[in-house]
PDB file of N, CA and C in Angstrom:
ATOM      1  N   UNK A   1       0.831  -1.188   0.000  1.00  0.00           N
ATOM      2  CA  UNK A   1       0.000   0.000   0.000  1.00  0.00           C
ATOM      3  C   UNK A   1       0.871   1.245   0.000  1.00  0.00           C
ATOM      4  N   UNK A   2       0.501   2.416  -0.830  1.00  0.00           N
ATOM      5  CA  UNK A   2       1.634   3.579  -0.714  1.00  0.00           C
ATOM      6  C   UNK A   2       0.655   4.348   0.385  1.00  0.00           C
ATOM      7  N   UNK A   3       1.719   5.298   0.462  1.00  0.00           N
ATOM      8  CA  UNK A   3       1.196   6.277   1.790  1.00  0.00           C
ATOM      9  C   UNK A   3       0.213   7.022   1.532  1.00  0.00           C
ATOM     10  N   UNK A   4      -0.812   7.539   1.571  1.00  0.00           N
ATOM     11  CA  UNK A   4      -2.190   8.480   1.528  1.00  0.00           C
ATOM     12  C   UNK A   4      -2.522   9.222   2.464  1.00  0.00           C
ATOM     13  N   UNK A   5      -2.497  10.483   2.081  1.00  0.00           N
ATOM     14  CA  UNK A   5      -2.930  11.484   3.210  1.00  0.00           C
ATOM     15  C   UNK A   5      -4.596  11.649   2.952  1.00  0.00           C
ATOM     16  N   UNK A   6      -5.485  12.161   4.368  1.00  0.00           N
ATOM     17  CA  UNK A   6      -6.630  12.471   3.929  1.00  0.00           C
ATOM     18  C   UNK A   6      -7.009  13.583   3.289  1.00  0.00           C
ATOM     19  N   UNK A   7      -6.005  14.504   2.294  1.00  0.00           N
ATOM     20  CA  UNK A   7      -6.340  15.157   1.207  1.00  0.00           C
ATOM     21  C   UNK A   7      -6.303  14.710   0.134  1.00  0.00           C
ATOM     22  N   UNK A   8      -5.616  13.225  -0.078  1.00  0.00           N
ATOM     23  CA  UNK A   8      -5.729  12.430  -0.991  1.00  0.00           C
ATOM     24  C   UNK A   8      -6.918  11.982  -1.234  1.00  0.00           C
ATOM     25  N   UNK A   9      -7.338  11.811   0.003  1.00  0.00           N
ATOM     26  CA  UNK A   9      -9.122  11.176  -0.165  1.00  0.00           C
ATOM     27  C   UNK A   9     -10.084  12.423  -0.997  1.00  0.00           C
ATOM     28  N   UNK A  10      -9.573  13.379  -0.467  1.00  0.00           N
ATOM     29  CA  UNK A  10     -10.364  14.409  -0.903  1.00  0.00           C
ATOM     30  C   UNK A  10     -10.146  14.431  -2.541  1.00  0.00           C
ATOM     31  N   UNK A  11      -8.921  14.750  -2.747  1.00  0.00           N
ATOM     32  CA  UNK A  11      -8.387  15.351  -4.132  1.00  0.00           C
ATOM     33  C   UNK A  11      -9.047  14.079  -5.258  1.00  0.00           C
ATOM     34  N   UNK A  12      -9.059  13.058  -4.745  1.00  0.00           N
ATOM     35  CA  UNK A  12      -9.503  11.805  -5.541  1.00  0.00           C
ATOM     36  C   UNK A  12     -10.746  11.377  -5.810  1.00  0.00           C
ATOM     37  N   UNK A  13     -11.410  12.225  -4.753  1.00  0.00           N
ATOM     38  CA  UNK A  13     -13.173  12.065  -4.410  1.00  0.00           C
ATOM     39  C   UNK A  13     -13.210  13.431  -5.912  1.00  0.00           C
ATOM     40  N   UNK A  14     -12.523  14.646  -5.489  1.00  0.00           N
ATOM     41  CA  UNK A  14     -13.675  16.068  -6.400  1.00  0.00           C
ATOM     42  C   UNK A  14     -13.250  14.704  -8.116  1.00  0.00           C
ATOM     43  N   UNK A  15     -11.691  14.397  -8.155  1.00  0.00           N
ATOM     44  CA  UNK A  15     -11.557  13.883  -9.349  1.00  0.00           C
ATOM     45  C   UNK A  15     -12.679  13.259  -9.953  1.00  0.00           C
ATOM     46  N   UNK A  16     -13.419  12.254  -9.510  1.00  0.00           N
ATOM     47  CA  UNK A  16     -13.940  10.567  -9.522  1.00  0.00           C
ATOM     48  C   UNK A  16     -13.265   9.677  -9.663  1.00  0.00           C
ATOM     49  N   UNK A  17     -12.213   9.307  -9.500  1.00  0.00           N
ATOM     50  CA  UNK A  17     -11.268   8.302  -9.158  1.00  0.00           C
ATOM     51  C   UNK A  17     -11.322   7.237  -7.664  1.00  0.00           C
ATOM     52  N   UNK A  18     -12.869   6.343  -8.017  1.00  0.00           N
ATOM     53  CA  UNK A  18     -13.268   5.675  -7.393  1.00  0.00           C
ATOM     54  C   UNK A  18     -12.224   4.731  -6.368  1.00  0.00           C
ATOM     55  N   UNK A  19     -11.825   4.006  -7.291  1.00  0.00           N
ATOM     56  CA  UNK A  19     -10.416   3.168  -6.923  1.00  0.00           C
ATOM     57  C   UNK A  19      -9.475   3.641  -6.185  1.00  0.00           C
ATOM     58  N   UNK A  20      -8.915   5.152  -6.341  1.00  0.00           N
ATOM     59  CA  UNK A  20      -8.086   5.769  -5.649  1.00  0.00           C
ATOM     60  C   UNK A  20      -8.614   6.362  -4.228  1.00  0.00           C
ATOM     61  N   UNK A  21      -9.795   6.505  -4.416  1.00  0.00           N
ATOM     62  CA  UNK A  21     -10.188   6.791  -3.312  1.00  0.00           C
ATOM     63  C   UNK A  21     -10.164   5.722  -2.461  1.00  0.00           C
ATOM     64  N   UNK A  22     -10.853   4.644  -2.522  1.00  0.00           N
ATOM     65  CA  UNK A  22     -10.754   3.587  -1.940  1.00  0.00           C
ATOM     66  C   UNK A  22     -10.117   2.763  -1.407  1.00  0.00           C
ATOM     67  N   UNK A  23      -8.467   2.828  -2.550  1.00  0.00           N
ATOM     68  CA  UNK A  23      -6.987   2.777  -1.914  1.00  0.00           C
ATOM     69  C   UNK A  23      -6.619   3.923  -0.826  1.00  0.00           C
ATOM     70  N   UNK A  24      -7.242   5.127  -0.856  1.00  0.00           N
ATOM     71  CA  UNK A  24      -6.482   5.557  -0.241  1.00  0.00           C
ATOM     72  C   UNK A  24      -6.741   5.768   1.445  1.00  0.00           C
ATOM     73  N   UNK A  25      -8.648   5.605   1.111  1.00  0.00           N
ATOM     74  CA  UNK A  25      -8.884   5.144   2.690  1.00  0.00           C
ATOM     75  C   UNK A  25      -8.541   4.224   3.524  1.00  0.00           C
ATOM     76  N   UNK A  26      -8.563   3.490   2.485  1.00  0.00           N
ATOM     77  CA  UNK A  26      -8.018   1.901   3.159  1.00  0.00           C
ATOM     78  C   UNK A  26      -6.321   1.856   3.962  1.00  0.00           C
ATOM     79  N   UNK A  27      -5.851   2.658   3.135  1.00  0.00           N
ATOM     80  CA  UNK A  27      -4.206   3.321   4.015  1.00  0.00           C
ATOM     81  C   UNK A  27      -4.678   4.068   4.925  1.00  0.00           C
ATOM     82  N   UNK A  28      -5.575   4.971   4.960  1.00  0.00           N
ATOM     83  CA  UNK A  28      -5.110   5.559   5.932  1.00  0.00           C
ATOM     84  C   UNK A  28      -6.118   5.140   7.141  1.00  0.00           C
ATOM     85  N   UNK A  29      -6.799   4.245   7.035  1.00  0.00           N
ATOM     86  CA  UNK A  29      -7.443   3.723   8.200  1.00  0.00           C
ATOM     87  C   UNK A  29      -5.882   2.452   8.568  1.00  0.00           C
ATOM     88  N   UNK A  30      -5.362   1.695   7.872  1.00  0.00           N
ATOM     89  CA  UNK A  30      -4.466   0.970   8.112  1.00  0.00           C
ATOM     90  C   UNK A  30      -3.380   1.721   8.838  1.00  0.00           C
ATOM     91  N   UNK A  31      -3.177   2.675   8.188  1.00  0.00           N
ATOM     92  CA  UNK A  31      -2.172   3.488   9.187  1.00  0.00           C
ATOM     93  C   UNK A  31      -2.302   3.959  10.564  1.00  0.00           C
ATOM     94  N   UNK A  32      -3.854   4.216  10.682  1.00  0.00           N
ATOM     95  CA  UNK A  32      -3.957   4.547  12.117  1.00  0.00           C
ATOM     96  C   UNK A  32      -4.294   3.425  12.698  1.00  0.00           C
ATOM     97  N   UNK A  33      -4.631   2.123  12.432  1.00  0.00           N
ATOM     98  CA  UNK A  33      -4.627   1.123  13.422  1.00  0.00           C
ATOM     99  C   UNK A  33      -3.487   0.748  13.859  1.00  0.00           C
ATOM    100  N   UNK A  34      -2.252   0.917  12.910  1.00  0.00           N
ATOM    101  CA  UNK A  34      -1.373   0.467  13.295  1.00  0.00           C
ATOM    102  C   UNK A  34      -0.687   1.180  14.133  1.00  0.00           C
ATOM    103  N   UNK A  35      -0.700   2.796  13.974  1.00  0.00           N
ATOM    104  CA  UNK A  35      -0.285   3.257  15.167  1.00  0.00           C
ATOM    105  C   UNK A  35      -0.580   3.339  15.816  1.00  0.00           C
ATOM    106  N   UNK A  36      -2.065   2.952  16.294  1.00  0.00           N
ATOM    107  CA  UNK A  36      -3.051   2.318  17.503  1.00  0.00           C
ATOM    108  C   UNK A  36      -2.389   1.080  18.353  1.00  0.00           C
ATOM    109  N   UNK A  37      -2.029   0.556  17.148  1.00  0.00           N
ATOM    110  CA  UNK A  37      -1.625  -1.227  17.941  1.00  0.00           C
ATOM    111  C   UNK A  37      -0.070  -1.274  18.698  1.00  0.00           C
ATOM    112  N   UNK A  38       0.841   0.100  17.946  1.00  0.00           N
ATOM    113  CA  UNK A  38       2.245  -0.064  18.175  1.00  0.00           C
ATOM    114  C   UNK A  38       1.984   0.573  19.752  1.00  0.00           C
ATOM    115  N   UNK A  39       0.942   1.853  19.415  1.00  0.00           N
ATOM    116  CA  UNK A  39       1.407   2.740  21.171  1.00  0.00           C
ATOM    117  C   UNK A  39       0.730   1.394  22.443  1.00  0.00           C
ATOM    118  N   UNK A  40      -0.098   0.656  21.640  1.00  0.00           N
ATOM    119  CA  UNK A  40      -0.999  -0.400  22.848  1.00  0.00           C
ATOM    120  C   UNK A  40      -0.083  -1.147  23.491  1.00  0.00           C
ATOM    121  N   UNK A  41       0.667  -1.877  22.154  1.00  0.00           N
ATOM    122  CA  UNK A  41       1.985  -2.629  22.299  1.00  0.00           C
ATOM    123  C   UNK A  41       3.196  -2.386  23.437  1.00  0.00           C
ATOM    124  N   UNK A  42       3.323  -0.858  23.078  1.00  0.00           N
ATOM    125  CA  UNK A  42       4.381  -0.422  24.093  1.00  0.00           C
ATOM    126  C   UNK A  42       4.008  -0.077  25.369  1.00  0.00           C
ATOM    127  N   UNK A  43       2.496  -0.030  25.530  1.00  0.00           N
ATOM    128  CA  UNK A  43       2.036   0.582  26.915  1.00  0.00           C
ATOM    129  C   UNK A  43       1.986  -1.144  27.691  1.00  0.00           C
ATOM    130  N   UNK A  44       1.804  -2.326  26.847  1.00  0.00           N
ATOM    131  CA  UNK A  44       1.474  -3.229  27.205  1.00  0.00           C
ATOM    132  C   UNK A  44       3.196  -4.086  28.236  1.00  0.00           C
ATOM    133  N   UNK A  45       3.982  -3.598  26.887  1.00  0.00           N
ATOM    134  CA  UNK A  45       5.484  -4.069  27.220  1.00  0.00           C
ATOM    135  C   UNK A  45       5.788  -3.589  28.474  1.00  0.00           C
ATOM    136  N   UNK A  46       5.449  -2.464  28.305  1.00  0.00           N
ATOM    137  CA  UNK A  46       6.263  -1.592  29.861  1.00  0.00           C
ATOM    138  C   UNK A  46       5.835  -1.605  30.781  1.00  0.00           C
ATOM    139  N   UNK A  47       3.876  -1.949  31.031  1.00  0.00           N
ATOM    140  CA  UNK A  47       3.296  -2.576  32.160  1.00  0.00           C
ATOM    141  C   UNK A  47       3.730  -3.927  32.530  1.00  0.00           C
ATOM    142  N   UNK A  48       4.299  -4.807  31.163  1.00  0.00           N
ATOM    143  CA  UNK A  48       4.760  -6.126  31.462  1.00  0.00           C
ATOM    144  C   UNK A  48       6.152  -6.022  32.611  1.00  0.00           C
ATOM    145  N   UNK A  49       6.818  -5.326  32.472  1.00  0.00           N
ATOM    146  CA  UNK A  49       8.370  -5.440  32.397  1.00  0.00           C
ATOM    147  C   UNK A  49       8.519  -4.478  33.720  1.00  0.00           C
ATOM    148  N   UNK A  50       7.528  -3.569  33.866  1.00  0.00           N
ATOM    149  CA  UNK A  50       7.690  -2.319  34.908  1.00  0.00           C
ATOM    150  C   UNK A  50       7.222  -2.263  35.986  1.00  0.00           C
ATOM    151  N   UNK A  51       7.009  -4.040  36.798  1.00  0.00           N
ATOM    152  CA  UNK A  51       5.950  -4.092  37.737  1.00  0.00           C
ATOM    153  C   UNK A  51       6.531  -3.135  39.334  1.00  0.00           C
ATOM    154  N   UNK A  52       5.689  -2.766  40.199  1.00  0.00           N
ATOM    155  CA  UNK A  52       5.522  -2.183  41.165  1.00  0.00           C
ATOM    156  C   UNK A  52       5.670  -3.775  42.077  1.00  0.00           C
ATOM    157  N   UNK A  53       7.149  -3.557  42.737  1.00  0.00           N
ATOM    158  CA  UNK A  53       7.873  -4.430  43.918  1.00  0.00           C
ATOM    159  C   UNK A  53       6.136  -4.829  44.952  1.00  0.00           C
ATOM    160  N   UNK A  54       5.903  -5.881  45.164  1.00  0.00           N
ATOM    161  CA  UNK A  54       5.108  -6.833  46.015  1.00  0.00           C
ATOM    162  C   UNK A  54       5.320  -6.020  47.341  1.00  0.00           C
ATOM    163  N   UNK A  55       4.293  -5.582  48.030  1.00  0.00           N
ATOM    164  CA  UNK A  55       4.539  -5.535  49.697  1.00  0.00           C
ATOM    165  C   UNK A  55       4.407  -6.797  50.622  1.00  0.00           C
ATOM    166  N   UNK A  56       5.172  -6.211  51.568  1.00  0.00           N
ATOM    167  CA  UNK A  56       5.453  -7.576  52.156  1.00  0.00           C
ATOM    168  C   UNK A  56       4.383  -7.434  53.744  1.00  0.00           C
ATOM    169  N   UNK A  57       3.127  -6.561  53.659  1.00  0.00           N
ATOM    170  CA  UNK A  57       2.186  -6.473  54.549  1.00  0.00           C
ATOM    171  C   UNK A  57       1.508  -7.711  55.294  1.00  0.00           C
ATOM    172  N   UNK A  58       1.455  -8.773  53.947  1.00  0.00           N
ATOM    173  CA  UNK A  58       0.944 -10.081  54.518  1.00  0.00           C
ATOM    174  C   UNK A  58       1.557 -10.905  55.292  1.00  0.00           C
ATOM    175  N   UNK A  59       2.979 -11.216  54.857  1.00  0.00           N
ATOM    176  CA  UNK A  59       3.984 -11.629  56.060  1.00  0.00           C
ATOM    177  C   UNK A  59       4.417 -10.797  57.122  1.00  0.00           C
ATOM    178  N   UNK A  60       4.055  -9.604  57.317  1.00  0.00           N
ATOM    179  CA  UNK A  60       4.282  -9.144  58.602  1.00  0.00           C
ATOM    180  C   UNK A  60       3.080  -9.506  59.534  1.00  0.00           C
ATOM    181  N   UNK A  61       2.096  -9.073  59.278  1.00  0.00           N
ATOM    182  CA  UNK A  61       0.497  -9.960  60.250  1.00  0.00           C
ATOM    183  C   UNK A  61       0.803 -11.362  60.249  1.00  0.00           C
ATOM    184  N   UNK A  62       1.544 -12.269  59.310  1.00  0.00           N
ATOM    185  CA  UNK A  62       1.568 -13.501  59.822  1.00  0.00           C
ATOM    186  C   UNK A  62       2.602 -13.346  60.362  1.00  0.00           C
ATOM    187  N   UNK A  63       3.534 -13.011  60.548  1.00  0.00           N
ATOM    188  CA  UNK A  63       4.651 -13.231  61.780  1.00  0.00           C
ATOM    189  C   UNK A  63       4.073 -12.365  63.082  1.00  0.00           C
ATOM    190  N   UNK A  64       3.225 -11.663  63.117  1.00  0.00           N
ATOM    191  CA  UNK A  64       2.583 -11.081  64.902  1.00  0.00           C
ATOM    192  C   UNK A  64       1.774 -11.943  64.831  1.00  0.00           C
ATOM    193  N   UNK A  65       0.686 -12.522  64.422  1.00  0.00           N
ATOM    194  CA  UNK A  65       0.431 -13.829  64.955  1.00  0.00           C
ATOM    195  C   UNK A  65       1.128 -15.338  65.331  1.00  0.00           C
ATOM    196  N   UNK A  66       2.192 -15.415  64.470  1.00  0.00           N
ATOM    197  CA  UNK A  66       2.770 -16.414  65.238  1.00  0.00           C
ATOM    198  C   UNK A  66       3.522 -16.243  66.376  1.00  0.00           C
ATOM    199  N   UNK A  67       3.946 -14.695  66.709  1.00  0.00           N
ATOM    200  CA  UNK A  67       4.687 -14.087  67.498  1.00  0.00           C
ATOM    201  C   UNK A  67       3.656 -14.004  68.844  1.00  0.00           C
ATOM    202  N   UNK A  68       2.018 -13.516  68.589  1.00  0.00           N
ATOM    203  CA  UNK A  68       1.477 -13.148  69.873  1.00  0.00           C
ATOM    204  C   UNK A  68       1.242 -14.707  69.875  1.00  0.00           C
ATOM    205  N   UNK A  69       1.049 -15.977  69.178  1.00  0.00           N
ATOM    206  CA  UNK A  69       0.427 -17.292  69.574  1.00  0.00           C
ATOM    207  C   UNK A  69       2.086 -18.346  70.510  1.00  0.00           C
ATOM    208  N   UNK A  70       3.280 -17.680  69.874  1.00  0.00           N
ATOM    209  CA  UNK A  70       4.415 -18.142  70.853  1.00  0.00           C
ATOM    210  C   UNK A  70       3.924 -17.477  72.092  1.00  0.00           C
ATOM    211  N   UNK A  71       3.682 -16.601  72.366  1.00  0.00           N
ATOM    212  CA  UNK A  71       3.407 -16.097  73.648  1.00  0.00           C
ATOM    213  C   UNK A  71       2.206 -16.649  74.367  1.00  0.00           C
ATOM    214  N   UNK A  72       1.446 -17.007  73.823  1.00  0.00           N
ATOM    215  CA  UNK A  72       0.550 -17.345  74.684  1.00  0.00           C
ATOM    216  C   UNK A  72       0.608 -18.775  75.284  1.00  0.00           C
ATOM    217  N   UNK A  73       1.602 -19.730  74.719  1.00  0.00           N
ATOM    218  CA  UNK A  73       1.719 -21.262  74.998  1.00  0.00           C
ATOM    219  C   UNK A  73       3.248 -21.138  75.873  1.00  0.00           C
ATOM    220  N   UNK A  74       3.711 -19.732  76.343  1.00  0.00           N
ATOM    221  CA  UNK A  74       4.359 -20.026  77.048  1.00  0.00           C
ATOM    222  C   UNK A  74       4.167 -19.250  78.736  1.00  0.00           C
TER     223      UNK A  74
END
């Protein structure tokens, strides 16, 4: 597919150059999905790769309970 701007659509529509028009929407809807899919892509990578470190909140309540339950059996 060659590159098409949406004045191409235009300039090809006043012509009647059915076909060209039709090529040329078809680019430029292709073009913006794809730069739809690349920015998704990269937002997707860097949520993959960029996680936020685990707190360690849950093992601290389980160590004061095993801590207040040592205490109480002694």
């Amino acid at each position: 597919m060659s590159d098409y701007s949406t004045e191409d659509i235009v300039k090809y529509s006043v012509t009647g150059d059915g076909a060209r028009v039709k090529d040329a929407i078809q680019s430029v809807i292709a073009s913006k999905i794809m730069a739809g899919m690349e920015a998704k892509k990269a937002g997707v990578a860097q949520a993959m790769f960029n996680t936020v470190p685990v707190s360690h909140d849950k093992q601290e309540v389980a160590d004061t309970f095993v801590a207040a339950a040592a205490k109480e059996t002694t």
